[in-house]
Protein backbone atom coordinates (compact mmCIF):
# COMPACT_ATOMS: atom_id res chain seq x y z
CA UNK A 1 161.09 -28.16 -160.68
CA UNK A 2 162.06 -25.42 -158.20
CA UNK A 3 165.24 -25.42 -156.61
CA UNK A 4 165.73 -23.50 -153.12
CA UNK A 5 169.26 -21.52 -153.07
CA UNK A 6 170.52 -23.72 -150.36
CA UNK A 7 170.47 -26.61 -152.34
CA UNK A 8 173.48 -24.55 -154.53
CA UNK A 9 175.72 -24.19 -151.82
CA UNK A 10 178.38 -27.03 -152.31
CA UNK A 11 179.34 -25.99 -155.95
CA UNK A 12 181.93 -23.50 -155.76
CA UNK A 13 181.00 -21.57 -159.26
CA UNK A 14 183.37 -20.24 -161.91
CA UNK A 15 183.90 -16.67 -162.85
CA UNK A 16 180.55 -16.46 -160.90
CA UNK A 17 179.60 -14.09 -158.00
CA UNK A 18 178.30 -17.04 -155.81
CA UNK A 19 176.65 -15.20 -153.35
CA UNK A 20 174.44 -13.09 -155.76
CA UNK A 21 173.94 -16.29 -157.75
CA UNK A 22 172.83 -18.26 -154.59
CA UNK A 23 170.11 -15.56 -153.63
CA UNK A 24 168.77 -15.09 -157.43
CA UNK A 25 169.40 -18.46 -158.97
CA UNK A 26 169.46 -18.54 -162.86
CA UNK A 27 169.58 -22.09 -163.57
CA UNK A 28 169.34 -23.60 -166.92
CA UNK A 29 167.84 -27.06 -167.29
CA UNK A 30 167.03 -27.25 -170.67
CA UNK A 31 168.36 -26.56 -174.26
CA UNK A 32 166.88 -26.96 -177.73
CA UNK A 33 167.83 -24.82 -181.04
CA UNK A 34 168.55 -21.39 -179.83
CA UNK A 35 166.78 -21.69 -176.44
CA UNK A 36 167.71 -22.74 -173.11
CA UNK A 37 164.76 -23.55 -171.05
CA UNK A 38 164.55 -22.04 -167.42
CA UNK A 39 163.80 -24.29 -163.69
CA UNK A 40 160.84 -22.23 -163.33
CA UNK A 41 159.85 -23.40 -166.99
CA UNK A 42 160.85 -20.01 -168.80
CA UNK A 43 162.53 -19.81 -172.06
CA UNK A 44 165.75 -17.92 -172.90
CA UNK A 45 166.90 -17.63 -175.80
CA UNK A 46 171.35 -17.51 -176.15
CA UNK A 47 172.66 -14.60 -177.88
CA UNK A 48 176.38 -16.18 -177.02
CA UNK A 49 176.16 -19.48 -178.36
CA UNK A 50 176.65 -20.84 -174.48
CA UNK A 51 180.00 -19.40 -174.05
CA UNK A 52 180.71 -19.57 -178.05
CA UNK A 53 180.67 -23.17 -178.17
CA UNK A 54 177.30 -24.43 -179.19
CA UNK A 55 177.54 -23.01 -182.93
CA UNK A 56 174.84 -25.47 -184.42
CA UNK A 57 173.08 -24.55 -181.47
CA UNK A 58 171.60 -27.07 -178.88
CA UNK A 59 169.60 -30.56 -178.66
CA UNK A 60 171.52 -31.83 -181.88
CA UNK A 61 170.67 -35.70 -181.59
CA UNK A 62 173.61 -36.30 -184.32
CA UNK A 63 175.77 -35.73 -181.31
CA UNK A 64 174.76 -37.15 -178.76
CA UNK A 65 173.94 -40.75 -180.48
CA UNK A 66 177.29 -40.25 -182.00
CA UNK A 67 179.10 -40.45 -178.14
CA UNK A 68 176.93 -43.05 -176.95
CA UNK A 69 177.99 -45.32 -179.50
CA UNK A 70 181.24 -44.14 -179.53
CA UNK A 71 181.12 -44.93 -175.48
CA UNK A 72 179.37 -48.38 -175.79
CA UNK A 73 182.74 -49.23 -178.09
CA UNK A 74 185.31 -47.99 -176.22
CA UNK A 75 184.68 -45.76 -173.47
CA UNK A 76 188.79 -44.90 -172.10
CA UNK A 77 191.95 -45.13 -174.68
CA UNK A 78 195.11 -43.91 -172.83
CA UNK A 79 196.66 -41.48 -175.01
CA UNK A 80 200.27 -42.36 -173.62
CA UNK A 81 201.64 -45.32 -176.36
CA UNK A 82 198.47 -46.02 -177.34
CA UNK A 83 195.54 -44.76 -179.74
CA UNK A 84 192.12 -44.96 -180.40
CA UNK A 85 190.55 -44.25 -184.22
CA UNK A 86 188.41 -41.60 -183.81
CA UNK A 87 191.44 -38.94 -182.63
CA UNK A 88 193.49 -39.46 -186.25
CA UNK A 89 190.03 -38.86 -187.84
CA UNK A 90 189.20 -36.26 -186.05
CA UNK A 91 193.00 -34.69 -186.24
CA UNK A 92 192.24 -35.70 -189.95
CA UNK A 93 189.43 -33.23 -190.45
CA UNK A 94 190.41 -30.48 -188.50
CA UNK A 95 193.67 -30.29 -190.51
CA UNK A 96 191.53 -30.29 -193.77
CA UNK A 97 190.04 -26.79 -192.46
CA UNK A 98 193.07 -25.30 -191.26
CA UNK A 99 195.16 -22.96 -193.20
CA UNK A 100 198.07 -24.88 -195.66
CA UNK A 101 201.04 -26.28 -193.83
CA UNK A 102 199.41 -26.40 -190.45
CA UNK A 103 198.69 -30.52 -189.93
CA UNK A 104 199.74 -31.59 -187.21
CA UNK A 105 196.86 -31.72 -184.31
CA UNK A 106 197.78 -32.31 -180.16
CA UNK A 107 194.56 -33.00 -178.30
CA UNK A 108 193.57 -31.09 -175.21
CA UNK A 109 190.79 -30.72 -173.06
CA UNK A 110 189.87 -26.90 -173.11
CA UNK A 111 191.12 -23.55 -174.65
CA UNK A 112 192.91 -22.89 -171.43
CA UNK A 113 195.12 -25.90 -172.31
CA UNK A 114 195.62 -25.61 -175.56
CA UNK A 115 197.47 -22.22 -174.97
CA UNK A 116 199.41 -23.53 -172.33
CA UNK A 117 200.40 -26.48 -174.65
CA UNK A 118 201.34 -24.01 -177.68
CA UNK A 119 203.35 -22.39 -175.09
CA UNK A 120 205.43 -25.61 -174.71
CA UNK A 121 205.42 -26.50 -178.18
CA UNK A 122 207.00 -23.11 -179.15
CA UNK A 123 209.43 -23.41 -176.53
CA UNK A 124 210.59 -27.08 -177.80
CA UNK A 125 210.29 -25.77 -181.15
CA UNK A 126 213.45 -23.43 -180.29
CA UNK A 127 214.81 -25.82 -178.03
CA UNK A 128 215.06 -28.74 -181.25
CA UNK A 129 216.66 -26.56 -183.11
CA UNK A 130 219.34 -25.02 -180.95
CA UNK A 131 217.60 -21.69 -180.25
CA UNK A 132 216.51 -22.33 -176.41
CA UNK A 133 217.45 -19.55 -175.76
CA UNK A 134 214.35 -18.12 -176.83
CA UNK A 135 212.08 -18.23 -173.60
CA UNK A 136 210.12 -14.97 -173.75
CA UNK A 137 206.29 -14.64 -174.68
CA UNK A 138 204.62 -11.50 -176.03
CA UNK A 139 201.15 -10.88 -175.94
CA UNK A 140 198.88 -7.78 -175.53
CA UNK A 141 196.43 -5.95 -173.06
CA UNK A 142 192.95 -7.13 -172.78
CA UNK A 143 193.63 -10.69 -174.04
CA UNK A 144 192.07 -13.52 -172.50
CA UNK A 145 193.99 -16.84 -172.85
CA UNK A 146 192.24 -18.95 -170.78
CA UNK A 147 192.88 -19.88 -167.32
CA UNK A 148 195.94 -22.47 -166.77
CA UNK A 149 199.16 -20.49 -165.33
CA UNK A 150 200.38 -19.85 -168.50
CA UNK A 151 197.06 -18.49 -170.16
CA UNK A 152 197.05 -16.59 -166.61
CA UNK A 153 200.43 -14.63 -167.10
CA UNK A 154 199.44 -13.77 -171.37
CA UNK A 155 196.62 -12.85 -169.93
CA UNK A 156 196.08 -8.39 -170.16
CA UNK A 157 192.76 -8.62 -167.90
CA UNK A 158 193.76 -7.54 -164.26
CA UNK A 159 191.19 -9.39 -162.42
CA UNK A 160 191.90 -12.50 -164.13
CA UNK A 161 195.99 -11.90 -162.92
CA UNK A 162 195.54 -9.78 -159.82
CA UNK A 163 195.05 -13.05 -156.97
CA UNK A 164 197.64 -15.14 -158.26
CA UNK A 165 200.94 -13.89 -158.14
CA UNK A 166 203.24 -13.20 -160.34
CA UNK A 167 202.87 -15.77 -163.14
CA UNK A 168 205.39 -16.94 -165.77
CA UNK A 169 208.58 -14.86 -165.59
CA UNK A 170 209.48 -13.22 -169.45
CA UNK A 171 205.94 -12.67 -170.76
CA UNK A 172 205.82 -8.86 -171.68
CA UNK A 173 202.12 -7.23 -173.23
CA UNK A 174 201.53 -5.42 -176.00
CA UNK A 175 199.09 -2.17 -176.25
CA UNK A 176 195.51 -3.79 -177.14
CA UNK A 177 193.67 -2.86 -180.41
CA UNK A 178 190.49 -0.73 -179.07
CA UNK A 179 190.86 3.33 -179.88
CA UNK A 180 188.61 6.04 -179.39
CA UNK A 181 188.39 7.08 -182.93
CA UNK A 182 187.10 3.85 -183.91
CA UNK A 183 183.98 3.54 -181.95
CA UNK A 184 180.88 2.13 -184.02
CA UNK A 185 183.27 1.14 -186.61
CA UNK A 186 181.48 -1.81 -187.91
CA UNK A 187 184.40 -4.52 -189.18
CA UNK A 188 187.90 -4.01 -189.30
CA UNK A 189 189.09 0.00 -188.05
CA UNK A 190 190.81 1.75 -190.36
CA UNK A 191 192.84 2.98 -187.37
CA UNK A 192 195.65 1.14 -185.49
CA UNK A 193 197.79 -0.91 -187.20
CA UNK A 194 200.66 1.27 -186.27
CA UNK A 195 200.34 -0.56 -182.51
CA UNK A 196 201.50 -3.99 -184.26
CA UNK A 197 204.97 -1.65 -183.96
CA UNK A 198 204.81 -2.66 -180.45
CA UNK A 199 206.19 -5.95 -181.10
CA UNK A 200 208.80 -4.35 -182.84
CA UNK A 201 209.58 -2.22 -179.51
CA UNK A 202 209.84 -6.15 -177.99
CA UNK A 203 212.13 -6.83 -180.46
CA UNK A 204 214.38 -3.84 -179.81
CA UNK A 205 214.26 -3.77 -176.21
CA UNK A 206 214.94 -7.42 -175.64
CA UNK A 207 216.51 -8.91 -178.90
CA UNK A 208 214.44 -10.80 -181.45
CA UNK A 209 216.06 -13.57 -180.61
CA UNK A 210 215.21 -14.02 -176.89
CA UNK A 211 211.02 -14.38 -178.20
CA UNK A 212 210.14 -17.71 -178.53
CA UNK A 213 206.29 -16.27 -179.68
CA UNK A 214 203.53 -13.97 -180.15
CA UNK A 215 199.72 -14.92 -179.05
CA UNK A 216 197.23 -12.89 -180.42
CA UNK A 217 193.31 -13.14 -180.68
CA UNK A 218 192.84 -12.41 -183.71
CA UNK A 219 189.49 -10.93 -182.73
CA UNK A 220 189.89 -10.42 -178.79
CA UNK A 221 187.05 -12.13 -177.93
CA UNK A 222 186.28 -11.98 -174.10
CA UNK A 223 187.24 -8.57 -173.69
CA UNK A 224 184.64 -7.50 -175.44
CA UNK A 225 185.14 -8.49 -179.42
CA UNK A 226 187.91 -6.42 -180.62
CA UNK A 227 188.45 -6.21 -184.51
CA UNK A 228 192.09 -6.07 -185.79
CA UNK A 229 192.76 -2.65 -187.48
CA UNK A 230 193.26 -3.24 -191.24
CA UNK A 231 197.16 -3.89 -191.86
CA UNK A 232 197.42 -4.99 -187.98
CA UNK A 233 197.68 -9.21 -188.26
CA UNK A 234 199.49 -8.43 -191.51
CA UNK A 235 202.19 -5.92 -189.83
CA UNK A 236 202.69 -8.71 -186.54
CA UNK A 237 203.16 -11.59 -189.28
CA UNK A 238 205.98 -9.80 -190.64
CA UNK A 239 207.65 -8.35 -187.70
CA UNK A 240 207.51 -12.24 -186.83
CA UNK A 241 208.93 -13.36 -189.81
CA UNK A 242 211.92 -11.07 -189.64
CA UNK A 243 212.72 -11.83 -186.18
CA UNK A 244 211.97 -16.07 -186.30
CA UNK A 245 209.27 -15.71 -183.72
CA UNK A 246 205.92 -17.89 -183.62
CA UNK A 247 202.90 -16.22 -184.42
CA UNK A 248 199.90 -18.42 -182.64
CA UNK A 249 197.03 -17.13 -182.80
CA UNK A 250 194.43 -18.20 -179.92
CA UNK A 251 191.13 -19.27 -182.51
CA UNK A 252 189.07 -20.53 -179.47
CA UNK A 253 186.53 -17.80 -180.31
CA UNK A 254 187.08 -17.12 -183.70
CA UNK A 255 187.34 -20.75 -184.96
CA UNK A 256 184.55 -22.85 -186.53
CA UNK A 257 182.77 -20.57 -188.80
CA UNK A 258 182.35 -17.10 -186.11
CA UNK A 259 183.70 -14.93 -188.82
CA UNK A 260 182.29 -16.51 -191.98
CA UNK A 261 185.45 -18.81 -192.67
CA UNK A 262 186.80 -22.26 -191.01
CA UNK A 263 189.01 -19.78 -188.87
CA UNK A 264 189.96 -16.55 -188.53
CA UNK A 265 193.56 -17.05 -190.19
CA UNK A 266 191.05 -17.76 -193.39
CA UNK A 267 188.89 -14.86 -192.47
CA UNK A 268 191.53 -12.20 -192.34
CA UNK A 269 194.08 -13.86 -195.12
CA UNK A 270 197.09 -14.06 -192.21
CA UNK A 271 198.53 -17.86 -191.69
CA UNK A 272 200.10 -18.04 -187.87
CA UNK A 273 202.34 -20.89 -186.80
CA UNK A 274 200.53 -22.14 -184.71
CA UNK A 275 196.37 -22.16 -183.80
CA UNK A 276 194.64 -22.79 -180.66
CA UNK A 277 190.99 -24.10 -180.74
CA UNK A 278 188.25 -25.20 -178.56
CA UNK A 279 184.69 -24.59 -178.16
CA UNK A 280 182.90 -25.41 -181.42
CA UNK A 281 184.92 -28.35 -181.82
CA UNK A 282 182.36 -30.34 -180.08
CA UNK A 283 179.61 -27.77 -180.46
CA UNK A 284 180.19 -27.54 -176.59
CA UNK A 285 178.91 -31.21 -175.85
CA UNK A 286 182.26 -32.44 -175.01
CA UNK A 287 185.33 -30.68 -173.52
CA UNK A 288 188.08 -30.63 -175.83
CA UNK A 289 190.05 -28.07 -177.69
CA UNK A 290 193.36 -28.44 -179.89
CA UNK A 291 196.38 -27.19 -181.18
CA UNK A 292 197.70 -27.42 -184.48
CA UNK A 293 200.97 -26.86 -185.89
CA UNK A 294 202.66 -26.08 -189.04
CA UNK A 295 204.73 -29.37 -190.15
CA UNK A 296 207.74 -27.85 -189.77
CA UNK A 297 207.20 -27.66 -186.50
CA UNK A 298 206.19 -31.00 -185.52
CA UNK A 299 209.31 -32.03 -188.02
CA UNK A 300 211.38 -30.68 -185.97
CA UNK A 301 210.74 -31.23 -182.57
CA UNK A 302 209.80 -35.08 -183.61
CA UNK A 303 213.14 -35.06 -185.61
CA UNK A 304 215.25 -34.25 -182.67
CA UNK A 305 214.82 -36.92 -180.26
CA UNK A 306 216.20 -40.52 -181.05
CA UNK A 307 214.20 -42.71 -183.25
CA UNK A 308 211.67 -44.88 -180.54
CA UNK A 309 211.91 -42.09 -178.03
CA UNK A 310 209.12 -40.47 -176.69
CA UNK A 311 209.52 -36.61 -178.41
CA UNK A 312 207.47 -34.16 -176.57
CA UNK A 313 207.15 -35.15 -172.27
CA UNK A 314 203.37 -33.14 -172.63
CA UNK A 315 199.79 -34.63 -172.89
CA UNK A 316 196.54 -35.18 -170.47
CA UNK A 317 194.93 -38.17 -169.14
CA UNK A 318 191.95 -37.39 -171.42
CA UNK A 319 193.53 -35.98 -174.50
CA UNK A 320 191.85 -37.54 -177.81
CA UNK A 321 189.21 -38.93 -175.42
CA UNK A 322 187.40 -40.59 -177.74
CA UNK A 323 184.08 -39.46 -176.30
CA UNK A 324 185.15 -35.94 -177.66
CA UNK A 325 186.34 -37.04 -180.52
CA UNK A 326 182.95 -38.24 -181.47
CA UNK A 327 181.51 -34.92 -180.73
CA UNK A 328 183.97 -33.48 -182.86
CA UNK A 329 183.30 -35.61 -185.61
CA UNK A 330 179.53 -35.38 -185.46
CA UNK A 331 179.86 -31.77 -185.03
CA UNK A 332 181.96 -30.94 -187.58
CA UNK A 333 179.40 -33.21 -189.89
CA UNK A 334 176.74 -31.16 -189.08
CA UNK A 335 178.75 -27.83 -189.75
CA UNK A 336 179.53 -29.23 -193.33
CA UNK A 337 176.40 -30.77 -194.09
CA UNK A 338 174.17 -27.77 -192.69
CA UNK A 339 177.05 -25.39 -194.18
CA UNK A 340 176.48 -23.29 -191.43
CA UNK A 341 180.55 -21.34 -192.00
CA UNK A 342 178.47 -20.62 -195.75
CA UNK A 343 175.76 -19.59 -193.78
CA UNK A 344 176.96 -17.24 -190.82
CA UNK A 345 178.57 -15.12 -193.70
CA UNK A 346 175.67 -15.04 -195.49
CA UNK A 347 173.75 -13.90 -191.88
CA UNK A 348 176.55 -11.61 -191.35
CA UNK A 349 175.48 -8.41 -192.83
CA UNK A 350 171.91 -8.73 -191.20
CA UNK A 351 173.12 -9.52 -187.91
CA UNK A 352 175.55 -6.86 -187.70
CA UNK A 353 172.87 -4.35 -188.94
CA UNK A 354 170.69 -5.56 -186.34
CA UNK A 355 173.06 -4.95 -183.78
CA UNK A 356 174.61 -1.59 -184.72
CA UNK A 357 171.17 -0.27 -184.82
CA UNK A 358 171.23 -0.33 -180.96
CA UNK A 359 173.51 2.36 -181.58
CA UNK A 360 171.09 4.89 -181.35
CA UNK A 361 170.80 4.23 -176.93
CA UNK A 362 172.02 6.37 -174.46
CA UNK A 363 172.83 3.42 -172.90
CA UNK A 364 175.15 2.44 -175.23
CA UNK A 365 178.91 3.37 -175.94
CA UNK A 366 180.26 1.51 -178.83
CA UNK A 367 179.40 -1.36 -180.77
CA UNK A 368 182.43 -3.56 -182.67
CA UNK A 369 181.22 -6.31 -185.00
CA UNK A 370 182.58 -8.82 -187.33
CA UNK A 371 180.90 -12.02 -188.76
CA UNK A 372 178.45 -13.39 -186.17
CA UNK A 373 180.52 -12.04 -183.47
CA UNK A 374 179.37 -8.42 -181.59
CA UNK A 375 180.66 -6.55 -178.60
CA UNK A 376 178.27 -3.21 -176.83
CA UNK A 377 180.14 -1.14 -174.50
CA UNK A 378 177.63 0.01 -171.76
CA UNK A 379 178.04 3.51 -170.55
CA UNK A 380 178.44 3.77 -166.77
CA UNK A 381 177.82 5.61 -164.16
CA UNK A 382 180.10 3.96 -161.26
CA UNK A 383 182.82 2.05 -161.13
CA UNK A 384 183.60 0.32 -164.02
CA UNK A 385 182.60 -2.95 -163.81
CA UNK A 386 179.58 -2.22 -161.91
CA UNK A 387 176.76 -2.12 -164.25
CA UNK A 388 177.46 -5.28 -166.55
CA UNK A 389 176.51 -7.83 -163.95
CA UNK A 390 173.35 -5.81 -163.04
CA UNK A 391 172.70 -6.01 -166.68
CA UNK A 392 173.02 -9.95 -167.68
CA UNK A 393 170.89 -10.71 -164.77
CA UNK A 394 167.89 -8.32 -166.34
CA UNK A 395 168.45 -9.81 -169.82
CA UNK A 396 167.75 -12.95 -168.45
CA UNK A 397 165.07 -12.58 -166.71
CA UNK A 398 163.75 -10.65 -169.45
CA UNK A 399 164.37 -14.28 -171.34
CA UNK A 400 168.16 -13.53 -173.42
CA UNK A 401 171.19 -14.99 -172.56
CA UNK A 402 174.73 -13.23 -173.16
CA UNK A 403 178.23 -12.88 -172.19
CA UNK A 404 179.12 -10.32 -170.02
CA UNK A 405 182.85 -9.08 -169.10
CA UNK A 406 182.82 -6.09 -166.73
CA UNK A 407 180.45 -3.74 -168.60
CA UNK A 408 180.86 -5.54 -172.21
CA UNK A 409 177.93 -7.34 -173.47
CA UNK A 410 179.32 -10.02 -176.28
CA UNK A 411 176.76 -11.24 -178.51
CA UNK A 412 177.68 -14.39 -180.63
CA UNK A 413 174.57 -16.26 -181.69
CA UNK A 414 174.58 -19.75 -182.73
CA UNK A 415 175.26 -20.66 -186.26
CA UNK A 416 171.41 -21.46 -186.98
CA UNK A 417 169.75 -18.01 -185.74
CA UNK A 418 167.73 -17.31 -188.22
CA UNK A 419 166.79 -13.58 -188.63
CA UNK A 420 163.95 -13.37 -186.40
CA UNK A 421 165.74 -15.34 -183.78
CA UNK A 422 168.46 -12.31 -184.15
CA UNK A 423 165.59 -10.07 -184.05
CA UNK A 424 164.31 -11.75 -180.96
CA UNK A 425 167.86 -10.84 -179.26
CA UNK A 426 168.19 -7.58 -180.32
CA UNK A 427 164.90 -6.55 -179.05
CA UNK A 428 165.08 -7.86 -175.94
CA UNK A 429 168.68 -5.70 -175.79
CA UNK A 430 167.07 -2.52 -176.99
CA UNK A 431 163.51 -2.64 -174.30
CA UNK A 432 166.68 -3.83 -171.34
CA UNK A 433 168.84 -1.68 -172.27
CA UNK A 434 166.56 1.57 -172.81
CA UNK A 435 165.68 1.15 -169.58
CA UNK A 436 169.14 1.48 -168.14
């Protein structure tokens, strides 16, 4: 079917230039395995997994039967005093892939309010247990925590801060993780960990005890997939430890086999306080995303309050819908019975060698990789900024699908790629690209 552009002009578009999208429309209609399928009938294959949700890739039937039956049972469950199966089971399995002492699941709707609700677990966390005096938030340049006021103000990405004020008071930034002497360094740099001393600086310059918690990516992941330096999650856990602040570490990315393991806490051998997750959880068929929480945690804050009283005044309408849950269950089936966290670190090494063989472009700056997760820094001309849009609308036409922020390319795959389907992306990234 063919659409005309002003048939697009009601839907207001996130993170979208809407009047470049309105005059070249790239609509999607389609999606099956690794490909999304085109209005004009053209096939694109996703190098980003969507938007690094869709890990077992698209079409999976397992799915979508499981929320139609789940909806034909019982469509609506309000969360408030009441509960519906599926959310235990699904809080059930998630726990069983999180990192020991971290069981306690809160249901959410997205990434962007998962971070906003580990925000206001960590502050009634202190609160319980007579620390509320502990109302500061550290975080660090280039992160990307989602889009809710307090995801807005951790946020280190000006244009995602710049329109809306001045955000949360008490939320201070760490230096981010990317150095020049660690371009192409494929994994973890062995430069760097001396900026987890930054959070040490916090500590000095506003008292330990005035941080209620630090949010790290573990990989920053929408800025353009930036590996921890070796000795850098390690160095924050400590500094945390020594000081009684919450390390929560935003997973949304990382989480659901990216990096070869259930999460990145796994991947990396550092256990935060708290995790954020979202996008895999469903495989993207459902918005939802979690938080989990060591059991200390939910110990305490649940220990606090009188016994019948309601213990924590946060939810949603639709948390533990149980639509999503039955994504999340069918999804997580599929990533167990497929093995597919086995099987992207199996893929790893090819992938990355794949990518970092683009390497060799003039277009190309640097190229960061870990797992099935890759960022390429395009060298530019202009502004900065002003070349990565150009870009991602070439690559699709040219039939590949990635994420773009500013003049990053992120290329996350789903799960399933199997090598020629990597080879497929690459390629069309190398002719694109070498033409730049």
């Amino acid at each position: 079917m063919q659409y005309q552009a002003n048939t697009l002009e009601h839907q207001w578009m996130p993170f979208t230039a809407n009047r470049d999208f309105k005059e070249d429309p790239r609509l999607l209609v389609r999606g099956e395995g690794v490909y999304y399928w085109n209005h004009k009938g053209g096939r694109v294959i996703d190098g980003s997994s969507g938007l690094f949700c869709c890990a077992a890739g698209h079409g999976r039937r397992e799915i979508a039967d499981a929320v139609a039956k789940q909806l034909m049972e019982i469509d609506y469950c309000p969360p408030f005093q009441t509960g519906c199966p599926p959310a235990f089971e699904l809080a059930r399995r998630i726990a069983a892939l999180t990192p020991d002492d971290i069981n306690h699941v809160f249901f959410v709707n997205s990434g962007s309010e998962a971070v906003d609700t580990a925000m206001k677990i960590a502050l009634a966390y202190h609160w319980a247990r007579g620390e509320g005096q502990r109302q500061r938030f550290v975080s660090r340049e280039r992160a990307y925590h989602g889009v809710g006021f307090g995801g807005v103000s951790l946020s280190g990405l000006l244009k995602n801060r710049e329109a809306f004020g001045l955000g949360l008071s008490g939320v201070v930034h760490m230096r981010h993780t990317w150095l020049e002497e660690n371009r192409f360094t494929r994994g973890q740099p062995e430069h760097g960990a001396h900026l987890a001393e930054d959070l040490q600086r916090m500590v000095d310059n506003y008292g330990g005890t005035t941080i209620a918690a630090c949010f790290v990516e573990p990989i920053a992941g929408s800025t353009g997939i930036l590996v921890p330096p070796k000795g850098y999650l390690e160095r924050l856990r400590e500094i945390c430890d020594a000081n009684g602040i919450l390390l929560v570490f935003d997973e949304v990315i990382c989480g659901f086999g990216r990096l070869g393991a259930n999460f990145a806490a796994q991947a990396f051998g550092v256990t935060p306080d708290i995790m954020t997750m979202a996008k895999a959880l469903t495989n993207g068929a459902q918005p939802m995303g979690a938080v989990a929480v060591r059991d200390d945690i939910y110990d305490t804050v649940t220990g606090a309050s009188p016994e019948g009283a309601i213990e924590l005044f946060h939810g949603y309408t639709y948390s533990g819908h149980p639509a999503a849950c039955a994504a999340g269950l069918a999804a997580l089936d599929i990533y167990e019975r497929e093995g597919l966290f086995q099987r992207a670190a199996g893929m790893s090494e090819y992938y990355l060698d794949a990518v970092y063989g683009l390497q060799d472009l003039d277009a190309i700056k640097d190229v960061r990789g870990y797992g099935m997760a890759a960022g390429i820094d395009i060298n530019v001309g202009g502004a900065p900024g002003s070349l990565g849009g150009e870009v991602q609308k070439r690559l699709y036409h040219a039939g590949l699908h990635i994420k773009f922020t500013g003049d990053t390319g992120i290329i996350a795959p789903p799960l399933i790629a199997s090598q020629g389907e990597i080879g497929e992306i690459v390629g069309i990234l190398r002719d694109v690209l070498g033409k730049l």
